[in-house]
PDB file of N, CA and C in Angstrom:
ATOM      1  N   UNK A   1     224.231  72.686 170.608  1.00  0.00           N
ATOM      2  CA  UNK A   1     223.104  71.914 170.092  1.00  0.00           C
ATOM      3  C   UNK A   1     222.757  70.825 171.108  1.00  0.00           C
ATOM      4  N   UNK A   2     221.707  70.418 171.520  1.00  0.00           N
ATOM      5  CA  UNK A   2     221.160  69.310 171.905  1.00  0.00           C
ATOM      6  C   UNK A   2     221.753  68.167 172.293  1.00  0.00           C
ATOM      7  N   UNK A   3     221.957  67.497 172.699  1.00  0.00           N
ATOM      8  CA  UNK A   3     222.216  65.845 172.441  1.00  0.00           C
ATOM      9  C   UNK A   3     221.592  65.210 171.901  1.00  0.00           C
ATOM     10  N   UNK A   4     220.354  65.049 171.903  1.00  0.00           N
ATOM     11  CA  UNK A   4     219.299  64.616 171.318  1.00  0.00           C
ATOM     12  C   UNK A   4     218.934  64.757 169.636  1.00  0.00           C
ATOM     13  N   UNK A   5     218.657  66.015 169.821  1.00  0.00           N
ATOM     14  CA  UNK A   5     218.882  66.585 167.893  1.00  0.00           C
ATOM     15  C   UNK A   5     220.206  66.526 167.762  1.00  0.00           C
ATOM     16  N   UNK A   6     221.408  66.306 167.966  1.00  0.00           N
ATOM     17  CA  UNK A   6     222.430  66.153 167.116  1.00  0.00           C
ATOM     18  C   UNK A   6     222.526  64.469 167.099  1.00  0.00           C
ATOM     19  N   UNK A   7     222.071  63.656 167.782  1.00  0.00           N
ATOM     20  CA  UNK A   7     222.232  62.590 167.722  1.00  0.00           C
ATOM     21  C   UNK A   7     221.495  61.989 166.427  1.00  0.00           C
ATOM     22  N   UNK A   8     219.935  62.592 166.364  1.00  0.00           N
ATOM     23  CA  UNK A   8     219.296  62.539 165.448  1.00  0.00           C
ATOM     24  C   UNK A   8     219.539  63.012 163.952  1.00  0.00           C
ATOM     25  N   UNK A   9     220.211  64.138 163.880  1.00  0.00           N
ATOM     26  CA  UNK A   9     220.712  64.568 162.642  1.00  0.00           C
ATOM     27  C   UNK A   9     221.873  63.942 162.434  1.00  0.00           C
ATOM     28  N   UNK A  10     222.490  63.177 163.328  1.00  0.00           N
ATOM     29  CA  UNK A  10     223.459  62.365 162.723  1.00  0.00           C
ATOM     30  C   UNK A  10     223.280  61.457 162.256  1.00  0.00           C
ATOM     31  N   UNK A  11     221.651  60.778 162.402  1.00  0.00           N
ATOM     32  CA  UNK A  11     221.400  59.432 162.168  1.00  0.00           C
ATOM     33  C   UNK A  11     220.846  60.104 160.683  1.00  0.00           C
ATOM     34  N   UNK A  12     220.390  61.125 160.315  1.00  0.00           N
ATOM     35  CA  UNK A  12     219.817  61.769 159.048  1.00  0.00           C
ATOM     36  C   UNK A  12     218.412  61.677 159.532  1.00  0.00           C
ATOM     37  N   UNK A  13     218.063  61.842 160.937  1.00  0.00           N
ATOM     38  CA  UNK A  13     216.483  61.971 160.948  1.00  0.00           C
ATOM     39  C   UNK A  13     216.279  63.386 161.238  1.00  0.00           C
ATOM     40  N   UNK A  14     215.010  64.032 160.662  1.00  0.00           N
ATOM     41  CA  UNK A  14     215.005  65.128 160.826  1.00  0.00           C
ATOM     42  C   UNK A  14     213.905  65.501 161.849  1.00  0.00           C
ATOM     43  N   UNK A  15     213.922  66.376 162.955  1.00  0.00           N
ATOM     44  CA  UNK A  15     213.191  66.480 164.174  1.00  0.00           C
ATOM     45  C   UNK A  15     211.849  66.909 163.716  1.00  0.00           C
ATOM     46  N   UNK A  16     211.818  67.526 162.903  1.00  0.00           N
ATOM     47  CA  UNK A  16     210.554  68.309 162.270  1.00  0.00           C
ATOM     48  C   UNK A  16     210.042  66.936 161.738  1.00  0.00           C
ATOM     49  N   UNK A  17     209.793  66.071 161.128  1.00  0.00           N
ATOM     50  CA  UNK A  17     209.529  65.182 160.013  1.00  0.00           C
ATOM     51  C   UNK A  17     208.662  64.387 160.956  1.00  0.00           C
ATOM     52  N   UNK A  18     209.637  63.893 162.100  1.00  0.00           N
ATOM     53  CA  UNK A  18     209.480  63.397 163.558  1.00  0.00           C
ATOM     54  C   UNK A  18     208.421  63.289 164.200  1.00  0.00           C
ATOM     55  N   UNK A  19     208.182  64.831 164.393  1.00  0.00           N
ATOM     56  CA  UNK A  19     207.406  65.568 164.856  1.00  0.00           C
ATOM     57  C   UNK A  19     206.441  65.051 164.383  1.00  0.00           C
ATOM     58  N   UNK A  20     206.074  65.765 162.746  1.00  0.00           N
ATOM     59  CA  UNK A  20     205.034  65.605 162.191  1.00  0.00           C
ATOM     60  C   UNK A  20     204.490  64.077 161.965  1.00  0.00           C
ATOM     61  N   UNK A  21     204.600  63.171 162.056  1.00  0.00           N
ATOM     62  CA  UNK A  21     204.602  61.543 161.968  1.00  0.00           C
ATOM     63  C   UNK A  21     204.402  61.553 163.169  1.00  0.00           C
ATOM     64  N   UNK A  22     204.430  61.876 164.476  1.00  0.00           N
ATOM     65  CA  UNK A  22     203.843  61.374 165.645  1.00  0.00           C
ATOM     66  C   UNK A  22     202.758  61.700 165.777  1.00  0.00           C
ATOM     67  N   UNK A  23     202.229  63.014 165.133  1.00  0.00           N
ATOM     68  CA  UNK A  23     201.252  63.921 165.845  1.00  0.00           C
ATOM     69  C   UNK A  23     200.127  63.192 165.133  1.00  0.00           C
ATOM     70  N   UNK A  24     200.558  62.692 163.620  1.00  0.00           N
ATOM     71  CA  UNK A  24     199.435  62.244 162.869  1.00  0.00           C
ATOM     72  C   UNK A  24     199.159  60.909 163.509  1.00  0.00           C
ATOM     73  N   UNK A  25     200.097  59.960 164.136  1.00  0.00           N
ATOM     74  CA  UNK A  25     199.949  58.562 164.698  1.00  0.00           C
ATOM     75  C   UNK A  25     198.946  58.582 165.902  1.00  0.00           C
ATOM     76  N   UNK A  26     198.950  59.689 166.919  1.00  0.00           N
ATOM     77  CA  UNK A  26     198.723  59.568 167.829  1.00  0.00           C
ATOM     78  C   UNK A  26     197.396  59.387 168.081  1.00  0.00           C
ATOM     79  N   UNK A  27     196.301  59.818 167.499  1.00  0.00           N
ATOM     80  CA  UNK A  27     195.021  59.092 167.105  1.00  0.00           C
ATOM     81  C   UNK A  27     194.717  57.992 167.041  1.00  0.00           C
ATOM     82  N   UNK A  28     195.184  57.542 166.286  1.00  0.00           N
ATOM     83  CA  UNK A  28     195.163  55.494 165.899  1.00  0.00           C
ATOM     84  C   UNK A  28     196.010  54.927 166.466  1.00  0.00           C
ATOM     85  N   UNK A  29     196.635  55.295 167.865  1.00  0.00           N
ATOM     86  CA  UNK A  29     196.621  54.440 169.236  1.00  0.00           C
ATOM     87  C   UNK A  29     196.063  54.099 169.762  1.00  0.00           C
ATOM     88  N   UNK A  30     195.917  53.174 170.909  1.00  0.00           N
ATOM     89  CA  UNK A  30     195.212  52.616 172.119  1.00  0.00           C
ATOM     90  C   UNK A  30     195.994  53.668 172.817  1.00  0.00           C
ATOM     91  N   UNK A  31     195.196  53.605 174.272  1.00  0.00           N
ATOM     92  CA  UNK A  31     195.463  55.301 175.541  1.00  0.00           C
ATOM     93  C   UNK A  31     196.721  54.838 175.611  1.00  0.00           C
ATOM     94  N   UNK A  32     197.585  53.537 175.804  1.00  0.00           N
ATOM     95  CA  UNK A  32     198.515  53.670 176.806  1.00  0.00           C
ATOM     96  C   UNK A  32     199.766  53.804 176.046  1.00  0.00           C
ATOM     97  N   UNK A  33     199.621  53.096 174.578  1.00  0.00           N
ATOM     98  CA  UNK A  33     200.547  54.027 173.622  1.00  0.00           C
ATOM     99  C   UNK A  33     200.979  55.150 173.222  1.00  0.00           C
ATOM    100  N   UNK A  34     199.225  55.730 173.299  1.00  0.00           N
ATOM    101  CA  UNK A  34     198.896  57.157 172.978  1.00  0.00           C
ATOM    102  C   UNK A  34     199.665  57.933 173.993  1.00  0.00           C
ATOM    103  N   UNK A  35     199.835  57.862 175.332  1.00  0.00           N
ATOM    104  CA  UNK A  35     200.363  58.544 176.259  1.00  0.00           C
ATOM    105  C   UNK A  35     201.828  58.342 176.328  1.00  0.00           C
ATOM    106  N   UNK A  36     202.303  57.397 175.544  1.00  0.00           N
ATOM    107  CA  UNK A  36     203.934  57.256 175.708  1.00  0.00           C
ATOM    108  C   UNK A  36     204.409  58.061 174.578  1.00  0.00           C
ATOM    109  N   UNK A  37     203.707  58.113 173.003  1.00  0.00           N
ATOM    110  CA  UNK A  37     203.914  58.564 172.050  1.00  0.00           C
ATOM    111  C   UNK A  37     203.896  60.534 172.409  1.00  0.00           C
ATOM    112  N   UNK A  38     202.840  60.656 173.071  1.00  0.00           N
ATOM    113  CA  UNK A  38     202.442  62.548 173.701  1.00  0.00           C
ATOM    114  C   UNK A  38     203.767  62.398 174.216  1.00  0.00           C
ATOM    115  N   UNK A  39     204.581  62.024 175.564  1.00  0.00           N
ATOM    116  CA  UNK A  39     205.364  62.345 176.266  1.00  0.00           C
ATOM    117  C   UNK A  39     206.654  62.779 175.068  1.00  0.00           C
ATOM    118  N   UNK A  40     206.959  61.570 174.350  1.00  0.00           N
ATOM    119  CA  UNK A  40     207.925  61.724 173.221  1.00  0.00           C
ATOM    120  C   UNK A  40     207.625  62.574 172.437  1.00  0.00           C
ATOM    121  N   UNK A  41     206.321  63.532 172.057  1.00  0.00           N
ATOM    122  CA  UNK A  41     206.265  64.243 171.550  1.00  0.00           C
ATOM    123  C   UNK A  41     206.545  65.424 171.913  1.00  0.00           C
ATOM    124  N   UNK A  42     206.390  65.690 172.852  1.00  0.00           N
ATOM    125  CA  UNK A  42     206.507  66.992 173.778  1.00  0.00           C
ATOM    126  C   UNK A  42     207.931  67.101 174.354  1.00  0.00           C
ATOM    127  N   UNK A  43     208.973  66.010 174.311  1.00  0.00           N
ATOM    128  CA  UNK A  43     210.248  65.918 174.618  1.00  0.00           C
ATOM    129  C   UNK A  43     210.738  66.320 172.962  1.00  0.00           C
ATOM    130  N   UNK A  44     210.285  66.346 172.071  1.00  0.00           N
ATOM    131  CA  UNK A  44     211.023  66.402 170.592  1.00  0.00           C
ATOM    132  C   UNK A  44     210.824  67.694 170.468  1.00  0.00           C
ATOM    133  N   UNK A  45     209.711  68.051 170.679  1.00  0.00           N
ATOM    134  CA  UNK A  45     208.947  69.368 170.369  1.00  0.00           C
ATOM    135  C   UNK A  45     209.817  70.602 170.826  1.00  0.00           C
ATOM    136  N   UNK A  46     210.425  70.411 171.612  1.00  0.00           N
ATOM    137  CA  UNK A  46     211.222  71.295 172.526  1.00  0.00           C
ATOM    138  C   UNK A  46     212.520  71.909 171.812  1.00  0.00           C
ATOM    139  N   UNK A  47     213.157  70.544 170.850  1.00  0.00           N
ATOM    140  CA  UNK A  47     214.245  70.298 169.524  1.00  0.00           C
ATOM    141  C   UNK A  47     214.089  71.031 168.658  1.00  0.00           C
ATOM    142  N   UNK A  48     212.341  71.237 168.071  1.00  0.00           N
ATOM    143  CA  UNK A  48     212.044  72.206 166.914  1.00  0.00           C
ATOM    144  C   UNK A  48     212.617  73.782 166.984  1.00  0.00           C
TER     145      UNK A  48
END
């Protein structure tokens, strides 16, 4: 498993949930958030 997703399922966060809560945020950013939030998304995305 991951480092990442097991780190996360240890904390009880679930990668999928994650996921879905960024994708909806990423709209109602400003660009330079918006582009830090995509990178983290596309690094999680990989977990699913």
């Amino acid at each position: 498993m991951d480092p990442l997703k097991l780190l996360l399922k240890t904390l009880g966060i679930s990668v999928e949930h994650l996921v879905e809560g960024l994708r909806k945020c990423v709209n109602e950013l400003g660009p330079e958030a918006s582009e830090a939030v995509k990178k983290l998304l596309e690094a999680l995305s990989h977990l699913v």
